[in-house]
C-alpha atoms as a PDB file:
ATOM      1  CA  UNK A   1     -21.029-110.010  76.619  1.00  0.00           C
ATOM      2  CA  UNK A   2     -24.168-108.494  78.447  1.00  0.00           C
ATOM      3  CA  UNK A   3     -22.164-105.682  80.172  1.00  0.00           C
ATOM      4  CA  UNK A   4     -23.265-102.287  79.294  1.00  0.00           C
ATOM      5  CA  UNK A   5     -21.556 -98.677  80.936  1.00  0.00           C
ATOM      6  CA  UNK A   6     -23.245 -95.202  81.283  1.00  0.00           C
ATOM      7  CA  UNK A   7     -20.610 -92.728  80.806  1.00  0.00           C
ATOM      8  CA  UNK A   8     -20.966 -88.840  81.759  1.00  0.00           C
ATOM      9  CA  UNK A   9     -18.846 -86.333  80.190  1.00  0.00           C
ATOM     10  CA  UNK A  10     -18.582 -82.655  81.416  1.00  0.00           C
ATOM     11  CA  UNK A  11     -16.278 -80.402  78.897  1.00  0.00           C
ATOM     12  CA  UNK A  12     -15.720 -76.493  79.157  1.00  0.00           C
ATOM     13  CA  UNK A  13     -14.657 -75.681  74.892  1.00  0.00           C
ATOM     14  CA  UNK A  14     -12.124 -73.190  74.179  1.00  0.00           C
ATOM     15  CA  UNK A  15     -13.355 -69.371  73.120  1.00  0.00           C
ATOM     16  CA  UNK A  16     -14.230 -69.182  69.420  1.00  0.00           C
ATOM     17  CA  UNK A  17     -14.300 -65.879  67.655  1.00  0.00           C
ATOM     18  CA  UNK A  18     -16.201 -66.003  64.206  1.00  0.00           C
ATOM     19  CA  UNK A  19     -16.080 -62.645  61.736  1.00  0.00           C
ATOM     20  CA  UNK A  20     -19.696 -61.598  61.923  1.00  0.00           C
ATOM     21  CA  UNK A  21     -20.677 -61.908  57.762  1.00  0.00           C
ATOM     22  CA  UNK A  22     -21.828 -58.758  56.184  1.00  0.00           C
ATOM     23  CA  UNK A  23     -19.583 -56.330  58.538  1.00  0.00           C
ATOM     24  CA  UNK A  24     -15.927 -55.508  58.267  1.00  0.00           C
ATOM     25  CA  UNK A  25     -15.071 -54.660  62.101  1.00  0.00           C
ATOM     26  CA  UNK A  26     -17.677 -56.878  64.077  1.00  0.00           C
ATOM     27  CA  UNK A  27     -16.354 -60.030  65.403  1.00  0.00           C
ATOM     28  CA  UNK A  28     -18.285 -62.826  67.928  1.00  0.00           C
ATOM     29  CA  UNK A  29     -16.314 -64.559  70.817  1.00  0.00           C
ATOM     30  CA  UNK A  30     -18.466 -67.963  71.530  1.00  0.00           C
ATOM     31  CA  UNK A  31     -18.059 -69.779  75.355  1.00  0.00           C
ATOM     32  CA  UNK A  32     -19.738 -73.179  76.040  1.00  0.00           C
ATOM     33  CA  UNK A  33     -19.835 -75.794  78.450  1.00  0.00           C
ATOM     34  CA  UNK A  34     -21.576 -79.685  77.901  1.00  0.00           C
ATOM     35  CA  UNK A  35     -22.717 -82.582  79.827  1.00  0.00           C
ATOM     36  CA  UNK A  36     -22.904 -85.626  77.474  1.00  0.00           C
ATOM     37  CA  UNK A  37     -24.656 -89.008  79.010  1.00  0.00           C
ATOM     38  CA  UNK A  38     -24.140 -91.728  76.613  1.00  0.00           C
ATOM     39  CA  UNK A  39     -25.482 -95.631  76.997  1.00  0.00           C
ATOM     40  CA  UNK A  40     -23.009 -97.995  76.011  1.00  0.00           C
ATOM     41  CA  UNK A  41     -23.457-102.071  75.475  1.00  0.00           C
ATOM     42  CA  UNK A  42     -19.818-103.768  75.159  1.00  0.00           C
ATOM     43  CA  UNK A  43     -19.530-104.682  71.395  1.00  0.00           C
ATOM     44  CA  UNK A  44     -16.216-107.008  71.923  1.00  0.00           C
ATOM     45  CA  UNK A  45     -15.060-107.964  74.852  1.00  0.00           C
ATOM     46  CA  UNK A  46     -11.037-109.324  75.706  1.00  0.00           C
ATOM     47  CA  UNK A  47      -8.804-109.999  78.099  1.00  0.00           C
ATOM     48  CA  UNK A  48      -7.171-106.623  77.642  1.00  0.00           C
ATOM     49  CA  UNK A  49      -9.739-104.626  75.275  1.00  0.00           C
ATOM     50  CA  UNK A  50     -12.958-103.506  75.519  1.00  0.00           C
ATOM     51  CA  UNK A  51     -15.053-102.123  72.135  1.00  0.00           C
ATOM     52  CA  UNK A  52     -18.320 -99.978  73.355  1.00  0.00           C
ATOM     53  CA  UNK A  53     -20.865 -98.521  71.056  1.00  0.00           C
ATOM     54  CA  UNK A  54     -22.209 -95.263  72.616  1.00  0.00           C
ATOM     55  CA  UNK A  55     -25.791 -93.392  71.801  1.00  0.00           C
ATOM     56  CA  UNK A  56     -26.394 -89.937  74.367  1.00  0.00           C
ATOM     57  CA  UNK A  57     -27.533 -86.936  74.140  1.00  0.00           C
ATOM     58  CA  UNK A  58     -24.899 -83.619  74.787  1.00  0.00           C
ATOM     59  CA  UNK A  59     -26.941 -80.318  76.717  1.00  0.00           C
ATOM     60  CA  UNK A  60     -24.819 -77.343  77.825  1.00  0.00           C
ATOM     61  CA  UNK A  61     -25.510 -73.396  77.882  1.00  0.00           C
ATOM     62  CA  UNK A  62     -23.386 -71.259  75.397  1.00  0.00           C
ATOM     63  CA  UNK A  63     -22.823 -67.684  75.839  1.00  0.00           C
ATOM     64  CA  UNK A  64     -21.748 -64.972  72.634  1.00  0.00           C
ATOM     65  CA  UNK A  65     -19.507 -61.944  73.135  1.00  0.00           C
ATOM     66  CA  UNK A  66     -19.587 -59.358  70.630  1.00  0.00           C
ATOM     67  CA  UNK A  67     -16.599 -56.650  69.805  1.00  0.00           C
ATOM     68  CA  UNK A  68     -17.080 -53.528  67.275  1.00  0.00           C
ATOM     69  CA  UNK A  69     -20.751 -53.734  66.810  1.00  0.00           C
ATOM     70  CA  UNK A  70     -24.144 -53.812  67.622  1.00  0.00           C
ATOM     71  CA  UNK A  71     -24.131 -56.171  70.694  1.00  0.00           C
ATOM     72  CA  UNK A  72     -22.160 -56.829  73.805  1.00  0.00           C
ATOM     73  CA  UNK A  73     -22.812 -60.036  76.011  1.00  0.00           C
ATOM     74  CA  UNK A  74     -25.907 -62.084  75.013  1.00  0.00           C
ATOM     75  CA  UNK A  75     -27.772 -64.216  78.348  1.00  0.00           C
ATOM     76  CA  UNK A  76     -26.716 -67.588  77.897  1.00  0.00           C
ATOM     77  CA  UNK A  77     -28.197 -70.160  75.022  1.00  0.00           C
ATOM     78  CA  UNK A  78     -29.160 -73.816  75.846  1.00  0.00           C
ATOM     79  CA  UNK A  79     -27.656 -76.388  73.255  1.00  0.00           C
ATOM     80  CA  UNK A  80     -29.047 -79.966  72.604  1.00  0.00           C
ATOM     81  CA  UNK A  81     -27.088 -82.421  70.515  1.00  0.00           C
ATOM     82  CA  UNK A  82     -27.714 -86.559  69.642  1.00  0.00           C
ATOM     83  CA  UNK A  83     -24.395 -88.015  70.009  1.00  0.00           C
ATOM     84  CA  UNK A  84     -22.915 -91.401  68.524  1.00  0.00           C
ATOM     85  CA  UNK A  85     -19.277 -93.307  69.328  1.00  0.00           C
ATOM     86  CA  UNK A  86     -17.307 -96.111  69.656  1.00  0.00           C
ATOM     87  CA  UNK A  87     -14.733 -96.367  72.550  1.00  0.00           C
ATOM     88  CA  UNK A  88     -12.208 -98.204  72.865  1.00  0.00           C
ATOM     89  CA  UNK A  89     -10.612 -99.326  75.986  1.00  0.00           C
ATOM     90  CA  UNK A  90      -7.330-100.352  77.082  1.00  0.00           C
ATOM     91  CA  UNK A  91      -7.171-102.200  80.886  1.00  0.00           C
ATOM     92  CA  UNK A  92      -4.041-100.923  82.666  1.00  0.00           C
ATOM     93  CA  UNK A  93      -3.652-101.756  86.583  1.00  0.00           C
ATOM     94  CA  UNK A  94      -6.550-102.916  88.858  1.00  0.00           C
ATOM     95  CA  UNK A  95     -10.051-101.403  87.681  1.00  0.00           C
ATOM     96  CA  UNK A  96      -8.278 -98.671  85.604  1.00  0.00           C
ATOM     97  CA  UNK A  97      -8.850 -98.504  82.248  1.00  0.00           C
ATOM     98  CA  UNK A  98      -7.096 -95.875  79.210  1.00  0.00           C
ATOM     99  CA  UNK A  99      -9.846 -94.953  76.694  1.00  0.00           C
ATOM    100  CA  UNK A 100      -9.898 -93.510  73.143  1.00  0.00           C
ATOM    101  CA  UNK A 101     -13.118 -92.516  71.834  1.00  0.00           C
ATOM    102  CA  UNK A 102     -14.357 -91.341  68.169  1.00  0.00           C
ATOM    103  CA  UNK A 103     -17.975 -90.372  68.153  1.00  0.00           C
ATOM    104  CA  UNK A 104     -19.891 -87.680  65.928  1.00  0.00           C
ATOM    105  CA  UNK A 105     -22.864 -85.583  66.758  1.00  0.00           C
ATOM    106  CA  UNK A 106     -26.014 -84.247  65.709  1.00  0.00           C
ATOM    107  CA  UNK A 107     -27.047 -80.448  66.941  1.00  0.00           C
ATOM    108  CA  UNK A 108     -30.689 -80.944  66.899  1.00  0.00           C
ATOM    109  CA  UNK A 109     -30.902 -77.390  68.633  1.00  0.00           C
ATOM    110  CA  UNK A 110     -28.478 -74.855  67.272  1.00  0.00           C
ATOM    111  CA  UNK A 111     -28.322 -71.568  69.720  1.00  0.00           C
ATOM    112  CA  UNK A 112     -28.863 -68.527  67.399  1.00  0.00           C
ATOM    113  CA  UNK A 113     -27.239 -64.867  68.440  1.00  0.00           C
ATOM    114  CA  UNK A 114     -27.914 -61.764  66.493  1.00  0.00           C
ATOM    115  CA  UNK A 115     -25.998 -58.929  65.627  1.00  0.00           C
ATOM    116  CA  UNK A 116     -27.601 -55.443  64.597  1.00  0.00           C
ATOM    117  CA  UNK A 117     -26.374 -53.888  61.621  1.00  0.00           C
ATOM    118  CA  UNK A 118     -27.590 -51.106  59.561  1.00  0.00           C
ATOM    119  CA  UNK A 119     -29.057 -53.707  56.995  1.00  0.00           C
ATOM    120  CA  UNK A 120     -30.720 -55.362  59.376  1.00  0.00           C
ATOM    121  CA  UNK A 121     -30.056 -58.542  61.657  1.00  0.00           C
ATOM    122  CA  UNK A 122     -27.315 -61.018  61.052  1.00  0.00           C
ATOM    123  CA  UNK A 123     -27.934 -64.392  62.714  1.00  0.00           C
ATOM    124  CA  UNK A 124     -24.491 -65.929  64.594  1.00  0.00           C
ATOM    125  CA  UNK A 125     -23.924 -69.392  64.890  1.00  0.00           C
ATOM    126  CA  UNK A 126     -21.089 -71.016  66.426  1.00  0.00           C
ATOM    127  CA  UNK A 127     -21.998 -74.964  66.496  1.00  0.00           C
ATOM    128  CA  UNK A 128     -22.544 -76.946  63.002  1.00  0.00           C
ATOM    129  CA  UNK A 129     -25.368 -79.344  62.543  1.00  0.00           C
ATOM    130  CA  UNK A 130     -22.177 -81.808  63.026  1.00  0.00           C
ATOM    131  CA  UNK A 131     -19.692 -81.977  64.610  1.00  0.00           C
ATOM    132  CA  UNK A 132     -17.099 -84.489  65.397  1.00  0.00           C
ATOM    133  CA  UNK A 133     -14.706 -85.510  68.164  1.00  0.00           C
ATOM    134  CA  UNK A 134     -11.855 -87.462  69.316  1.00  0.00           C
ATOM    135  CA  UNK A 135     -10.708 -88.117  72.925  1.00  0.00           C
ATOM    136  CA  UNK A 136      -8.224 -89.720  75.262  1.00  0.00           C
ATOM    137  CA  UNK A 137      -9.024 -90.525  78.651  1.00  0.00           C
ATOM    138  CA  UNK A 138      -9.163 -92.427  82.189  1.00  0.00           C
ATOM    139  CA  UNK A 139     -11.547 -94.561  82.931  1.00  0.00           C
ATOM    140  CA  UNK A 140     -11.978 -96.693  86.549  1.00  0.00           C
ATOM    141  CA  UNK A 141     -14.403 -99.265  86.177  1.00  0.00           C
ATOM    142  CA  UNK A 142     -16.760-100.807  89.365  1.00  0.00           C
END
């Protein structure tokens, strides 16, 4: 029951556009990309499945894109997140493995973008403090 896995996790999100509060026409279109590393010690251990507990941290660069207002493309934002899970894994054929994960995170660094209005600035953020997550992957274990 000593074996323990480092897992790496690269993921490119979907576009997000927010309303911009405080202005009727002004929206914000939000791109980012992640790395997560993650330790994991095996929690249960069977023939077939495999429980890990996972603690990492998630970094990545996030860019904003604004339309009808004070700002076009902002330079890109670093991110910084403390990440938690439990993955499950399924052994299919040789060292393959099918893997479903739950895990929840922590934005300890929250990129801020601001928008210019007559008022004065509005602060844009895309990421809550948390944030939660569920995947399905492919594992091959060596």
């Amino acid at each position: 029951m000593g074996e323990s896995s480092l897992r790496l996790a690269v993921a490119y999100f979907v576009p997000q556009t927010l309303d911009v509060s405080d202005s009727a026409q002004a929206t914000a279109t939000f791109y980012a990309g992640t790395v997560r590393l993650a330790y994991c010690p095996l929690l249960v251990a069977g023939p077939k499945l495999s429980v890990f507990g996972c603690a990492g941290v998630v970094s990545g660069l996030m860019v904003a894109s604004g339309h009808g207002g004070g700002y076009g493309r902002t330079p890109a934002r670093g991110l910084l997140a403390l990440d938690g899970a439990l993955t499950l894994d399924r052994r299919l054929l040789g060292p393959w493995a099918l893997s479903l994960t739950g895990g929840v995170g922590l934005t300890a660094f929250r990129p801020e973008f601001s928008y210019d209005a007559a008022s004065g600035a509005i602060h844009v953020y895309r990421r809550s403090a948390f944030d939660a997550r569920l995947e399905i992957g492919v594992a091959y274990r060596f």
